[in-house]
Every structure is written in structure tokens, then in C-alpha cells.
PDB file of N, CA and C in Angstrom:
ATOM      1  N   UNK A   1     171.582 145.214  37.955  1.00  0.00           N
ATOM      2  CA  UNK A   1     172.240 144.454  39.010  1.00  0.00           C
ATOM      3  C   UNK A   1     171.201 143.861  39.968  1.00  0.00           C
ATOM      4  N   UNK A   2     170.422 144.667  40.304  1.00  0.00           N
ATOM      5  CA  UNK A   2     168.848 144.447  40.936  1.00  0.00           C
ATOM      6  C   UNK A   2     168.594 142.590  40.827  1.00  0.00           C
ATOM      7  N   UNK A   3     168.168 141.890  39.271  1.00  0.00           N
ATOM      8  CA  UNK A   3     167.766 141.125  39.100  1.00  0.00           C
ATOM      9  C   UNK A   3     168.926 139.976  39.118  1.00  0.00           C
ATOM     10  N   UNK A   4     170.223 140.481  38.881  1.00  0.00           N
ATOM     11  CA  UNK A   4     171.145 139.423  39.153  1.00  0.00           C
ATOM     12  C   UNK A   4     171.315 139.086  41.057  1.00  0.00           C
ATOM     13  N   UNK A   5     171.183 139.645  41.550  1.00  0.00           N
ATOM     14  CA  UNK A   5     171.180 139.800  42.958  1.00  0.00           C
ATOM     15  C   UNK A   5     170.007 138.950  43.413  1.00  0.00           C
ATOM     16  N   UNK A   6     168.762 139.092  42.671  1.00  0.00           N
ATOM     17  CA  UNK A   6     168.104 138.263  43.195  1.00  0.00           C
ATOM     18  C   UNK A   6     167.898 136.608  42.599  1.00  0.00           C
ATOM     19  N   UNK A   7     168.219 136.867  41.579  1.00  0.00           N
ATOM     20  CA  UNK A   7     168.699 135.175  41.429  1.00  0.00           C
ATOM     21  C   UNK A   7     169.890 135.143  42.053  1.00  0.00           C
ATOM     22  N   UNK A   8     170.756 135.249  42.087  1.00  0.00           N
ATOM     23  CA  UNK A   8     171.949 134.487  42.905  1.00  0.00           C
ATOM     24  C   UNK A   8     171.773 134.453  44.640  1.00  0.00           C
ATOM     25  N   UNK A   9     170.373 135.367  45.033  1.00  0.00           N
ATOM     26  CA  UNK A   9     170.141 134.657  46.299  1.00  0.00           C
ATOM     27  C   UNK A   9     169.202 133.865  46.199  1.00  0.00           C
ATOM     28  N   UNK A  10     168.816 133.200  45.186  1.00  0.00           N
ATOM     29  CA  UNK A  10     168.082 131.731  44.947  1.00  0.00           C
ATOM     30  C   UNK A  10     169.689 130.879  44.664  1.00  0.00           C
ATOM     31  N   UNK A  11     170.511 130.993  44.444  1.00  0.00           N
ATOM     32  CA  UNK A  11     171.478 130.114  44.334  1.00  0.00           C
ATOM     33  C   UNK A  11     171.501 129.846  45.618  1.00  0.00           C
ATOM     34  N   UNK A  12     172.137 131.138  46.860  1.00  0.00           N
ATOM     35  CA  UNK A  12     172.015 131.224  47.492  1.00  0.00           C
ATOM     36  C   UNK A  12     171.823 130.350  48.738  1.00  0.00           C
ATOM     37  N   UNK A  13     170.384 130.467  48.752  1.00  0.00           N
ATOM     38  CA  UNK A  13     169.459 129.250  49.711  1.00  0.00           C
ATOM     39  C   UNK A  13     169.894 127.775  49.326  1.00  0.00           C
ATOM     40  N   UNK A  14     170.036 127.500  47.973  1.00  0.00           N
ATOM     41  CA  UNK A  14     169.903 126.418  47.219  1.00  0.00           C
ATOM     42  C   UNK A  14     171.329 125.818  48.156  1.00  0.00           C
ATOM     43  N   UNK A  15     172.711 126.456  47.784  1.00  0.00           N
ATOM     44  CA  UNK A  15     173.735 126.356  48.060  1.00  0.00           C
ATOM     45  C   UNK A  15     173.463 125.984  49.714  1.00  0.00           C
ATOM     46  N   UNK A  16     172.809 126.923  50.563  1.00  0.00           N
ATOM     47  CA  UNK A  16     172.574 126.435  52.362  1.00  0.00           C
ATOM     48  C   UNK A  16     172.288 124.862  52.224  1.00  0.00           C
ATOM     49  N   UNK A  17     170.972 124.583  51.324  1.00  0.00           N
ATOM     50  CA  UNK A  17     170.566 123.797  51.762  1.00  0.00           C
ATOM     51  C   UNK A  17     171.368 122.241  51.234  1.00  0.00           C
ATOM     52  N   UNK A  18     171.554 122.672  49.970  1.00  0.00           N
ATOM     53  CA  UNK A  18     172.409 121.456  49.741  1.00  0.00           C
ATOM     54  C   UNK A  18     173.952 121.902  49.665  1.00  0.00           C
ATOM     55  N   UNK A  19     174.352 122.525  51.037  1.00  0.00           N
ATOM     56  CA  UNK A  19     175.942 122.145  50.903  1.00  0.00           C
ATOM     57  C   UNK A  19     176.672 121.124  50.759  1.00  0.00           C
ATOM     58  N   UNK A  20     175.979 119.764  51.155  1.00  0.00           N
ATOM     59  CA  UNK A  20     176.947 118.941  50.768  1.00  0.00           C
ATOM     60  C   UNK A  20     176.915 117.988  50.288  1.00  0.00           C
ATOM     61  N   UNK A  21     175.776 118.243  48.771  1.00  0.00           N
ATOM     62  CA  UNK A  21     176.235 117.626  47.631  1.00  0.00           C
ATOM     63  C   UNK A  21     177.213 118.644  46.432  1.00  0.00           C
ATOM     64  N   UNK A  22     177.792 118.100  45.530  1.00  0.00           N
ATOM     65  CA  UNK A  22     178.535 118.734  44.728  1.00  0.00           C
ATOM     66  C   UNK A  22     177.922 120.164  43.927  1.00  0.00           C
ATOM     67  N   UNK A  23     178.961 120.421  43.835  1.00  0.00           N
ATOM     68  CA  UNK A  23     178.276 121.854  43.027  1.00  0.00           C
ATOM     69  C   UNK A  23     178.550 122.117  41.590  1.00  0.00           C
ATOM     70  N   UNK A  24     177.435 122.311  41.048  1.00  0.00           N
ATOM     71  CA  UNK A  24     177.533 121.991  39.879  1.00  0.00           C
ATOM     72  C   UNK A  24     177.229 123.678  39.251  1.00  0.00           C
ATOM     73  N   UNK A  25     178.629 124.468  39.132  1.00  0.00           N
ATOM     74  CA  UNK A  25     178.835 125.567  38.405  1.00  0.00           C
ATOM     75  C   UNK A  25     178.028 125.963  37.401  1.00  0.00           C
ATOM     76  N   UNK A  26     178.110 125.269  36.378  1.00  0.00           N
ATOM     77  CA  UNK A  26     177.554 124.990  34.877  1.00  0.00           C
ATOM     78  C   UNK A  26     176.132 125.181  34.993  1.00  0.00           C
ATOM     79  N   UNK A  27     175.864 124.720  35.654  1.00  0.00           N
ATOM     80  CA  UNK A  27     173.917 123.742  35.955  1.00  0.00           C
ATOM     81  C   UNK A  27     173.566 125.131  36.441  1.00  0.00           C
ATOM     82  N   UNK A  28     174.128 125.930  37.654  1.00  0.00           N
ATOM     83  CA  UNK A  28     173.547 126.968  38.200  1.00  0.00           C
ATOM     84  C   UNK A  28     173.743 128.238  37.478  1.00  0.00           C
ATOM     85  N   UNK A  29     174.757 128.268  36.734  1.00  0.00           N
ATOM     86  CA  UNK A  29     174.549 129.424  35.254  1.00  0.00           C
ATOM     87  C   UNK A  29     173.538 129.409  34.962  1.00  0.00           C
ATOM     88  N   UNK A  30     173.506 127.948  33.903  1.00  0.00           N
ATOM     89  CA  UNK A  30     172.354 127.824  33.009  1.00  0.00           C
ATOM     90  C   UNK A  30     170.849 128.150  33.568  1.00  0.00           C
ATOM     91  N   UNK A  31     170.747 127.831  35.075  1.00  0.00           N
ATOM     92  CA  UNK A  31     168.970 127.377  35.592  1.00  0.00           C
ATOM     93  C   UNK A  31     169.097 129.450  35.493  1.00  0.00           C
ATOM     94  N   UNK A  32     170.346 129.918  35.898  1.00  0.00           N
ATOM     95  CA  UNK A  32     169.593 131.477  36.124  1.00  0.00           C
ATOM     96  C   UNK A  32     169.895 132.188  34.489  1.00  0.00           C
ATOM     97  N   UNK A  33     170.587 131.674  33.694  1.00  0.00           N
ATOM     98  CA  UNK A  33     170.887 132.190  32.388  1.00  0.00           C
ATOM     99  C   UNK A  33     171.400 133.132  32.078  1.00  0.00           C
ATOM    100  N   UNK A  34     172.436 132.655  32.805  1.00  0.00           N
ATOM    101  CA  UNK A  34     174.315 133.013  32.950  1.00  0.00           C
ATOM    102  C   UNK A  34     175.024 132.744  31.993  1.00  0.00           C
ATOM    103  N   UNK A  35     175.892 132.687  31.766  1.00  0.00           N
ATOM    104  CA  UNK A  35     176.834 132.201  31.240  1.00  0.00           C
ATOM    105  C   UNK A  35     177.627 131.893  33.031  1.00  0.00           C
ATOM    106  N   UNK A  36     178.944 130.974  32.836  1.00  0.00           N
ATOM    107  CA  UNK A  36     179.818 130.564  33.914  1.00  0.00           C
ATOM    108  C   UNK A  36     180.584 131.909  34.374  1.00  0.00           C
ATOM    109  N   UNK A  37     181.354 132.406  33.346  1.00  0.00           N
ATOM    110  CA  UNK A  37     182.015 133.890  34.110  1.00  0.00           C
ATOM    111  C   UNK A  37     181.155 134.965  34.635  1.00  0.00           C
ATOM    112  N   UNK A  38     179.797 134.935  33.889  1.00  0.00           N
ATOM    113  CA  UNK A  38     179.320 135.987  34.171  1.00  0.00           C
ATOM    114  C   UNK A  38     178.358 135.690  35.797  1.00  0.00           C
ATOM    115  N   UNK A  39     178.355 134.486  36.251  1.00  0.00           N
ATOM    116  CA  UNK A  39     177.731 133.931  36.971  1.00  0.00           C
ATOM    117  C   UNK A  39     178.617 134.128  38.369  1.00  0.00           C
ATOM    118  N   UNK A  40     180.282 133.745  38.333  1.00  0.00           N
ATOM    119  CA  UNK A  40     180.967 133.989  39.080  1.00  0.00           C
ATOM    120  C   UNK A  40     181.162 135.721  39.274  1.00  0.00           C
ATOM    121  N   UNK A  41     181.115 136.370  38.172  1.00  0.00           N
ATOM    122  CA  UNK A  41     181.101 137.319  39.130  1.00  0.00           C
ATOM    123  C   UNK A  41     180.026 138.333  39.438  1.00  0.00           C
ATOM    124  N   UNK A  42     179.183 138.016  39.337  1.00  0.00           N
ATOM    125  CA  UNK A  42     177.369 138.561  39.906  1.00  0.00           C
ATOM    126  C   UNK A  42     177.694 137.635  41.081  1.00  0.00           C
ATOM    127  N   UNK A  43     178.087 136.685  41.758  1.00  0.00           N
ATOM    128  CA  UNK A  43     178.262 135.379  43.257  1.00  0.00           C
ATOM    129  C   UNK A  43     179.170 136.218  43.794  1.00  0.00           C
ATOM    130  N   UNK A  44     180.349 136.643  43.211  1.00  0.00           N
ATOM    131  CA  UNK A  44     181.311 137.626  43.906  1.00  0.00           C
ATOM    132  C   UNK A  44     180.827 138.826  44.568  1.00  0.00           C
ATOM    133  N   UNK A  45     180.491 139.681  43.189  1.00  0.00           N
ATOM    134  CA  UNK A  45     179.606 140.855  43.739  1.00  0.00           C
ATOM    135  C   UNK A  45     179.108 140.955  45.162  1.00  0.00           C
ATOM    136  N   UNK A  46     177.976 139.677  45.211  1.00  0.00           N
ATOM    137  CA  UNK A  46     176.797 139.775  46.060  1.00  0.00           C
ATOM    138  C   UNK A  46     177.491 139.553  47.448  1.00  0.00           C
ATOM    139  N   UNK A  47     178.818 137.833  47.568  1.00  0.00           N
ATOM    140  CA  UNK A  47     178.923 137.653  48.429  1.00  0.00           C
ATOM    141  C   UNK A  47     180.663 137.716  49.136  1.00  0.00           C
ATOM    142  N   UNK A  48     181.453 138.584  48.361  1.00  0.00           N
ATOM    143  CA  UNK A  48     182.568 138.632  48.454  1.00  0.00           C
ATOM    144  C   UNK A  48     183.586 137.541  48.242  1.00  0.00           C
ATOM    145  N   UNK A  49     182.937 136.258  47.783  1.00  0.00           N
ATOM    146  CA  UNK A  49     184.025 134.756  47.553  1.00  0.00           C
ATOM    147  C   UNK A  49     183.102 134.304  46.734  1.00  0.00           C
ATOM    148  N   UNK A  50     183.768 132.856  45.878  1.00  0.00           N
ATOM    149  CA  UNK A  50     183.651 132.404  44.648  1.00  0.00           C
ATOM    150  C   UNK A  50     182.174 131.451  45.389  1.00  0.00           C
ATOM    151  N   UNK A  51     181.641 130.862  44.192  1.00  0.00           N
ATOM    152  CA  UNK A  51     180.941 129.771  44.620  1.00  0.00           C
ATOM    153  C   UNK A  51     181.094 128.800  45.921  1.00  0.00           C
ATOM    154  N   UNK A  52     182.637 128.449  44.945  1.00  0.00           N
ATOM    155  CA  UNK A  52     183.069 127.216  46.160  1.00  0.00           C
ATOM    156  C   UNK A  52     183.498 127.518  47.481  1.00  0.00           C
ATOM    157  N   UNK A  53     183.901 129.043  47.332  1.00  0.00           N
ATOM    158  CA  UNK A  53     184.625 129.382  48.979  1.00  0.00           C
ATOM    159  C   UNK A  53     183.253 129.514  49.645  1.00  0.00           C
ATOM    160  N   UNK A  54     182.279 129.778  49.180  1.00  0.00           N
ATOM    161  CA  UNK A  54     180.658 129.884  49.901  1.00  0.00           C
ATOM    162  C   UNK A  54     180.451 128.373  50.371  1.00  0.00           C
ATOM    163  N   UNK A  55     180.535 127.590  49.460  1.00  0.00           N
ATOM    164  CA  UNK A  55     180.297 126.141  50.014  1.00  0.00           C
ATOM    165  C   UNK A  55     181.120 125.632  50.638  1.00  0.00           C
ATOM    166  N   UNK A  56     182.684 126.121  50.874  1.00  0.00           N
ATOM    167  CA  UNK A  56     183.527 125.194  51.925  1.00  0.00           C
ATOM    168  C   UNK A  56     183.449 125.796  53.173  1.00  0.00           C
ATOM    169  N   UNK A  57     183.359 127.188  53.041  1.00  0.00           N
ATOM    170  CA  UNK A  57     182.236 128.058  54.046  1.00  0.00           C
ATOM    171  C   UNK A  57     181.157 127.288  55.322  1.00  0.00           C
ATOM    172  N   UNK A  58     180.403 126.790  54.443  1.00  0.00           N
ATOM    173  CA  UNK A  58     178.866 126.184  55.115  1.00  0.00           C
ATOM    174  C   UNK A  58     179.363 125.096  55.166  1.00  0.00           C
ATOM    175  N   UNK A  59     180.149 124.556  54.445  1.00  0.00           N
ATOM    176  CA  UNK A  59     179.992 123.091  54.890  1.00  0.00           C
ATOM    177  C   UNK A  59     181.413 122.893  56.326  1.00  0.00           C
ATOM    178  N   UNK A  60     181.699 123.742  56.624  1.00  0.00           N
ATOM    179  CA  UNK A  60     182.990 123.777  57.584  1.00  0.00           C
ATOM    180  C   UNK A  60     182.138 124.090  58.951  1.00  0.00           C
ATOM    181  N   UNK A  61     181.501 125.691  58.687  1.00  0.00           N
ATOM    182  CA  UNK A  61     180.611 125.399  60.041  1.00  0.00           C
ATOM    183  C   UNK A  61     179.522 124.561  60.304  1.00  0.00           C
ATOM    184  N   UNK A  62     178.905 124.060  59.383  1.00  0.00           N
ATOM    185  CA  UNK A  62     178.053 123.223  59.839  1.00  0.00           C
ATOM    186  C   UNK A  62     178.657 121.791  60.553  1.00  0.00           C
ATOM    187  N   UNK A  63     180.068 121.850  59.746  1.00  0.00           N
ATOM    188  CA  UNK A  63     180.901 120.575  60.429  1.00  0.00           C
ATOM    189  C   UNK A  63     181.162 120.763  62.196  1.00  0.00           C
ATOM    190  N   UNK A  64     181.412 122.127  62.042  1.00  0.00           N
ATOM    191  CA  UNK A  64     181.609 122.657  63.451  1.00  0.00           C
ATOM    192  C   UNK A  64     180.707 122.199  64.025  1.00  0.00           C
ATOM    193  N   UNK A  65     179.257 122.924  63.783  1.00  0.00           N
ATOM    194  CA  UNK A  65     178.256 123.091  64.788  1.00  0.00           C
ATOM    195  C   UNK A  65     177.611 121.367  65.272  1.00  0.00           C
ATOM    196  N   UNK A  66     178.187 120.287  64.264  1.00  0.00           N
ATOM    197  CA  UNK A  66     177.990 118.857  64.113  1.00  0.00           C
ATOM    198  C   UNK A  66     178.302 118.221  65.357  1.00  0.00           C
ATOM    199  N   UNK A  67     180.115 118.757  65.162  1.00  0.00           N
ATOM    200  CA  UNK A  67     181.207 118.430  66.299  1.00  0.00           C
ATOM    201  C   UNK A  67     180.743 118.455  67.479  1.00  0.00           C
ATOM    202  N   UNK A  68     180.287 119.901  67.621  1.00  0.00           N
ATOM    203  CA  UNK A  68     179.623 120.858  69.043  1.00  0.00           C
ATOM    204  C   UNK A  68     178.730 120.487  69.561  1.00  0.00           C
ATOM    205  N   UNK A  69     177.127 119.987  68.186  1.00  0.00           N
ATOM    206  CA  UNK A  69     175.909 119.583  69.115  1.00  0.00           C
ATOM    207  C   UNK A  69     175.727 118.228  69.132  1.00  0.00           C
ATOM    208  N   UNK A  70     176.021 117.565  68.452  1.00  0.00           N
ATOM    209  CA  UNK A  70     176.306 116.251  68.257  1.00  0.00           C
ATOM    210  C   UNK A  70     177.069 115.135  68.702  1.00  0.00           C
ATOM    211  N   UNK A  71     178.025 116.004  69.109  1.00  0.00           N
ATOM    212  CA  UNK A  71     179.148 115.134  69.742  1.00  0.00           C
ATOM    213  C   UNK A  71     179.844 114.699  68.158  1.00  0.00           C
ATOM    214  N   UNK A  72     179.856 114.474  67.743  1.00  0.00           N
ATOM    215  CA  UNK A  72     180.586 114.024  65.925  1.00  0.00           C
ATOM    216  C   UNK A  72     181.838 113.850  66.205  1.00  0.00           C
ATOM    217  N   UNK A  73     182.814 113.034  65.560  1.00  0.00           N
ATOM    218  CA  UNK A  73     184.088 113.326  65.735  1.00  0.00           C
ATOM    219  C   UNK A  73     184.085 113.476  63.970  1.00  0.00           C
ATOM    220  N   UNK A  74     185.584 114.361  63.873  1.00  0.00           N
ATOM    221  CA  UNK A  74     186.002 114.685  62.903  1.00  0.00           C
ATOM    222  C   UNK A  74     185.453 113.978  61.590  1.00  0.00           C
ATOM    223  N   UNK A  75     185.846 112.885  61.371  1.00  0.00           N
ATOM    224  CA  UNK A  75     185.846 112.224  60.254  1.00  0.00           C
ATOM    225  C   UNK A  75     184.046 112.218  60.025  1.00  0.00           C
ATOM    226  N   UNK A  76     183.202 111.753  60.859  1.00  0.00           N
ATOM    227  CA  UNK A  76     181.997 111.568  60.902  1.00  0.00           C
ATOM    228  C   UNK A  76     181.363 112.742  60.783  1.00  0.00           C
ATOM    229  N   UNK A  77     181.705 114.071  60.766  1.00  0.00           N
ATOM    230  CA  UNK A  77     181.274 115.269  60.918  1.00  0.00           C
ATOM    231  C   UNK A  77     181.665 116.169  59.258  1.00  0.00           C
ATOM    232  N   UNK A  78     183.002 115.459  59.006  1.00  0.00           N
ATOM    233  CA  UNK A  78     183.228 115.821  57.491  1.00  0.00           C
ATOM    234  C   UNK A  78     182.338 115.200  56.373  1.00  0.00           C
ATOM    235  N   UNK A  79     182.295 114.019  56.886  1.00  0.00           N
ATOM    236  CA  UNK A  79     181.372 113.024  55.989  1.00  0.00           C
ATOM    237  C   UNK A  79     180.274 113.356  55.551  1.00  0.00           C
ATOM    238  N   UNK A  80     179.426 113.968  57.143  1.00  0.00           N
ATOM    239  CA  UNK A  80     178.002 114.340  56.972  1.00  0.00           C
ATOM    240  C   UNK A  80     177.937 115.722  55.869  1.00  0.00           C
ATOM    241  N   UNK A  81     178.896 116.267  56.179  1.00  0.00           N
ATOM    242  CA  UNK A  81     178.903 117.649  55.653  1.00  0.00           C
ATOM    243  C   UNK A  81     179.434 117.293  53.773  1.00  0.00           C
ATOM    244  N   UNK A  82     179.713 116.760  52.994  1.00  0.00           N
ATOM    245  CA  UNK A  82     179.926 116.270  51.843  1.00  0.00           C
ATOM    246  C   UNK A  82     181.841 115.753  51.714  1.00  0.00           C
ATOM    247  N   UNK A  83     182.646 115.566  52.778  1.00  0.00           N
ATOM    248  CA  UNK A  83     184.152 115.519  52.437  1.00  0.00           C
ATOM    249  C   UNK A  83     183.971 113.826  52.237  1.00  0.00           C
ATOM    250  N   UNK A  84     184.572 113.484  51.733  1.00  0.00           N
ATOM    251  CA  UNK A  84     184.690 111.959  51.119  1.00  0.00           C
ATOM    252  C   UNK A  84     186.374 111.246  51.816  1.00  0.00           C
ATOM    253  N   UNK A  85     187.358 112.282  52.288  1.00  0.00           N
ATOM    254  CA  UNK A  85     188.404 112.382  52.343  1.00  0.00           C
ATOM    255  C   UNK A  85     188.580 112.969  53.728  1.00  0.00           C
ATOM    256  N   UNK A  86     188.903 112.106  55.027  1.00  0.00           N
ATOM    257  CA  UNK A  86     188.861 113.051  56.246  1.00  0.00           C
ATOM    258  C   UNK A  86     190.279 113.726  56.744  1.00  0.00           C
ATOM    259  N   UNK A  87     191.715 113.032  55.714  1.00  0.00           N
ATOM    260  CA  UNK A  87     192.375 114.476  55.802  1.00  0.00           C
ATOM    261  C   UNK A  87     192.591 115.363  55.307  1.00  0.00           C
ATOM    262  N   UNK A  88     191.329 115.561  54.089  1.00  0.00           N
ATOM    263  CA  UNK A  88     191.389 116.713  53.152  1.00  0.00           C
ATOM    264  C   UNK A  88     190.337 117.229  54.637  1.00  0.00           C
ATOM    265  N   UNK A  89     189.820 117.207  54.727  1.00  0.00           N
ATOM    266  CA  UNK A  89     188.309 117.846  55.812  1.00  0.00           C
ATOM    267  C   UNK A  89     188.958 118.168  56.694  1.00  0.00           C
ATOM    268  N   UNK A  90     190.628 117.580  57.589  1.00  0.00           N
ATOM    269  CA  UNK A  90     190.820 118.133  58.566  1.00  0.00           C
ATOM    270  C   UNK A  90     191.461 119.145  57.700  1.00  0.00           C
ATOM    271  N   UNK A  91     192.635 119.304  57.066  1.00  0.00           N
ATOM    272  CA  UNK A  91     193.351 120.426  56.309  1.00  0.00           C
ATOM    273  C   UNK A  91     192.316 121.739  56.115  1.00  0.00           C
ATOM    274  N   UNK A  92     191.274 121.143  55.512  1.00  0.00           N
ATOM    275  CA  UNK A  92     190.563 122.401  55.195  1.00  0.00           C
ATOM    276  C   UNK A  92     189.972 123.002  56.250  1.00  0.00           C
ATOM    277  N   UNK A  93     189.587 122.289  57.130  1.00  0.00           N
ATOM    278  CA  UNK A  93     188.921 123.128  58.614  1.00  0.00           C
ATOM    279  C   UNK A  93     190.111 123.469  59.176  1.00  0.00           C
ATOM    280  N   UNK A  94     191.379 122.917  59.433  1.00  0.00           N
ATOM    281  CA  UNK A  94     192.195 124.157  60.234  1.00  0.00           C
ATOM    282  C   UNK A  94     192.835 125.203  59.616  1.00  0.00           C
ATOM    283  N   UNK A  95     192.704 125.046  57.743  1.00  0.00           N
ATOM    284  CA  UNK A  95     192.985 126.438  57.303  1.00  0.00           C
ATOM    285  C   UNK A  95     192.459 127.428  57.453  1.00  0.00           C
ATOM    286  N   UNK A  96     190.996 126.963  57.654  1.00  0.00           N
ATOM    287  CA  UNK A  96     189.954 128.089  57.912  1.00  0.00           C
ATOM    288  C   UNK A  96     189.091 128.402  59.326  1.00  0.00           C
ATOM    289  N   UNK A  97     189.854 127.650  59.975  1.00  0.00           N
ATOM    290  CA  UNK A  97     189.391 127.856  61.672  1.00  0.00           C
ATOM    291  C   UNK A  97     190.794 128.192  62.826  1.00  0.00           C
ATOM    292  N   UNK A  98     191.726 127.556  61.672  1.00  0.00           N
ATOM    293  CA  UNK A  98     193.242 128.038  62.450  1.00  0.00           C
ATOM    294  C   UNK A  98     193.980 126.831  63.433  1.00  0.00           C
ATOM    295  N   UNK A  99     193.111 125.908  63.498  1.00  0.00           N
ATOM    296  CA  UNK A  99     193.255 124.842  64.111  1.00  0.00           C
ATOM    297  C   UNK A  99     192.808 123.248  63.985  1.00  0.00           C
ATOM    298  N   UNK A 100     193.204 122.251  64.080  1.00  0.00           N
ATOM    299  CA  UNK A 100     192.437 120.848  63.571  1.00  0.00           C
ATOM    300  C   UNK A 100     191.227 120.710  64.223  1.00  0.00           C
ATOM    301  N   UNK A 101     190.253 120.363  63.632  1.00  0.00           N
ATOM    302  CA  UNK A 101     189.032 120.129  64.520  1.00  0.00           C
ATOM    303  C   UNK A 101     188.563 119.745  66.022  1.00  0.00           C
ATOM    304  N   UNK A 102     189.409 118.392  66.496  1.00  0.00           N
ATOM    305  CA  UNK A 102     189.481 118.559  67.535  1.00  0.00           C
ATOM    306  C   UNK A 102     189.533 119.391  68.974  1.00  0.00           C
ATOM    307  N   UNK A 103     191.084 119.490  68.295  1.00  0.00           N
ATOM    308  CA  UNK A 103     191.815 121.044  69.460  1.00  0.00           C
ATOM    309  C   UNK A 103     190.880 122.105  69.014  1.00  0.00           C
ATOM    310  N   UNK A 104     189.820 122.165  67.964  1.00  0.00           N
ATOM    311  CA  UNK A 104     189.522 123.784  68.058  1.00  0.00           C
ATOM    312  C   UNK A 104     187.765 123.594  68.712  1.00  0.00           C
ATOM    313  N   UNK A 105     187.396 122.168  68.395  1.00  0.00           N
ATOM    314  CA  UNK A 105     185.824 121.750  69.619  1.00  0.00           C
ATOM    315  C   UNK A 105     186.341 122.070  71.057  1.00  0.00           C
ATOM    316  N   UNK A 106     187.633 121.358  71.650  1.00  0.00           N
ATOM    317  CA  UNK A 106     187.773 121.150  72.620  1.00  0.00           C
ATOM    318  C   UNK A 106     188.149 122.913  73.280  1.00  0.00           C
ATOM    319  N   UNK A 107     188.719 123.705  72.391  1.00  0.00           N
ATOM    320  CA  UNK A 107     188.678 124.996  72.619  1.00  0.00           C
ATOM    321  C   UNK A 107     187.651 125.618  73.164  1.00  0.00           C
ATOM    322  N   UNK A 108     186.637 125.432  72.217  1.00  0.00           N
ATOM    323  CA  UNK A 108     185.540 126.570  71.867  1.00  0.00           C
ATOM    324  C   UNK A 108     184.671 125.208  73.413  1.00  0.00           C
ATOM    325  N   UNK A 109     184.633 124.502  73.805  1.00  0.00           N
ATOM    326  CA  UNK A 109     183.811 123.897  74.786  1.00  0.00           C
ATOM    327  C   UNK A 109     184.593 124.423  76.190  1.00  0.00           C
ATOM    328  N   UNK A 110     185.739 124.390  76.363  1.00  0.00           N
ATOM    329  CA  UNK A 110     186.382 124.928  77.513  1.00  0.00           C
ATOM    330  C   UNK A 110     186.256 126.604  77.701  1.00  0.00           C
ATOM    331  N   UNK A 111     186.149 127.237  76.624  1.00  0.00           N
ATOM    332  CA  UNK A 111     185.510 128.865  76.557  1.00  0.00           C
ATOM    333  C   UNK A 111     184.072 128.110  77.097  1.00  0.00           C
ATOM    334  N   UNK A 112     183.121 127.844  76.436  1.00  0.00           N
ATOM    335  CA  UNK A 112     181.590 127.966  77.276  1.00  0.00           C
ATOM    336  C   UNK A 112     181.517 127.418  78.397  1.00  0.00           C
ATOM    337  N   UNK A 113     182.466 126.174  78.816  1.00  0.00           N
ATOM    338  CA  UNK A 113     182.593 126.022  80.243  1.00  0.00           C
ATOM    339  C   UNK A 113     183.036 127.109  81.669  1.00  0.00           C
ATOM    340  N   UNK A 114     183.682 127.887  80.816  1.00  0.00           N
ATOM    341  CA  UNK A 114     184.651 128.917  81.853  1.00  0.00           C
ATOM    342  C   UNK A 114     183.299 130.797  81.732  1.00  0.00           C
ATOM    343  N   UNK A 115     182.815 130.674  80.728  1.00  0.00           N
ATOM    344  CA  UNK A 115     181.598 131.513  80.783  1.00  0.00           C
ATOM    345  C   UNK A 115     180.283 131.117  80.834  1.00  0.00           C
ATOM    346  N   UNK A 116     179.930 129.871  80.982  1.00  0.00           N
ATOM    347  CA  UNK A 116     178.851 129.013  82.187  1.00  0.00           C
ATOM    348  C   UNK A 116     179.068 129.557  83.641  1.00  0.00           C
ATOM    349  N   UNK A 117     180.510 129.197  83.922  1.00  0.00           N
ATOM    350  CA  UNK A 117     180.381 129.512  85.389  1.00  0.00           C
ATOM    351  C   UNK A 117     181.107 131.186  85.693  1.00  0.00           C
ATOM    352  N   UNK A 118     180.993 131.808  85.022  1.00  0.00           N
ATOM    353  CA  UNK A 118     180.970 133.671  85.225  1.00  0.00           C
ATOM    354  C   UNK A 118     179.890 133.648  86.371  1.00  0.00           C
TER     355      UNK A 118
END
């Protein structure tokens, strides 16, 4: 398990850095010499969700942190992050943040405004 662990945290990094180009399942078997099932679940193992829930993962907060330091609005913030589709990008960020992007920047900025001035 040792050596599967450490290739799949070379997927890993790979996956940080290019979250948001496509992911190519197949390709990342083969480079660690996997097979596809056996690949998904040595990725499970290590990180408790599939490939792709790792990449909609990173590519959601990084959309966040876009929104936040950037000023980004939605659509421009999905884009950067790989969504092609900005109401698939809002759907998927408020399934997994609980709220549409907007209302949940404008949230999380009125929390650091109100614990700025503590």
C-alpha cells in the first residue's frame, strides 16, 4: 500500500496544480500503472472521494478564494477555475458550499468585517 500511496500523491500535486484542465482518468492509471479500478480505489483509500470529487473540490475553493481575493464575479471565477458552463459552476458551488456564490462571498466578507472590528 506504501508505494500506491506514494504515487497517487504524485497524482495528487498534479491534480492541485492543474485543476482546471480536464482529467484524464485513463492517462493517470496508465503514467502510475494502474489499471482504472484499481487506480480509483488506491485515490479513495488515500483521500476519502473519487478523482473527480478531489477536482470539483479544488476547483470550487479556489473559485472561492478567486471571488474573495480578486474581486471575480461568479461566472469569471468559474471560468478561471475550468467550468465552461456558469450555471453548472453556480449549481455545483452551492451544492457544496450550501449557498450560490454570491450570497455565500457576500457572507463570508460580512463575517471578516464584523471580526475586523472585535
Amino acid at each position: 500500500m506504501r508505494g500506491h500511496s506514494h504515487r497517487i500523491a504524485r497524482t495528487l500535486e498534479r491534480l492541485r496544480q492543474d485543476f482546471d484542465q480536464p482529467l484524464r482518468i485513463e492517462e493517470n492509471a496508465r503514467e502510475l500503472g494502474m489499471s482504472v479500478s484499481g487506480f480509483h480505489h488506491h485515490f479513495r483509500a488515500v483521500t476519502a472521494m473519487s478523482p473527480l470529487q478531489f477536482q470539483k473540490r479544488m476547483r470550487l475553493q479556489e473559485a472561492r478564494r478567486l471571488m474573495l481575493g480578486e474581486d471575480l464575479d461568479a461566472a469569471s471565477a468559474g471560468y478561471r477555475v475550468g467550468y465552461s458552463d456558469a450555471s453548472h459552476f453556480t449549481r455545483e458551488y452551492k451544492r457544496h458550499f450550501g449557498e450560490p456564490p454570491a450570497r455565500d462571498v457576500e457572507r463570508l466578507r460580512e463575517a471578516a468585517m464584523e471580526s475586523a472590528s472585535l
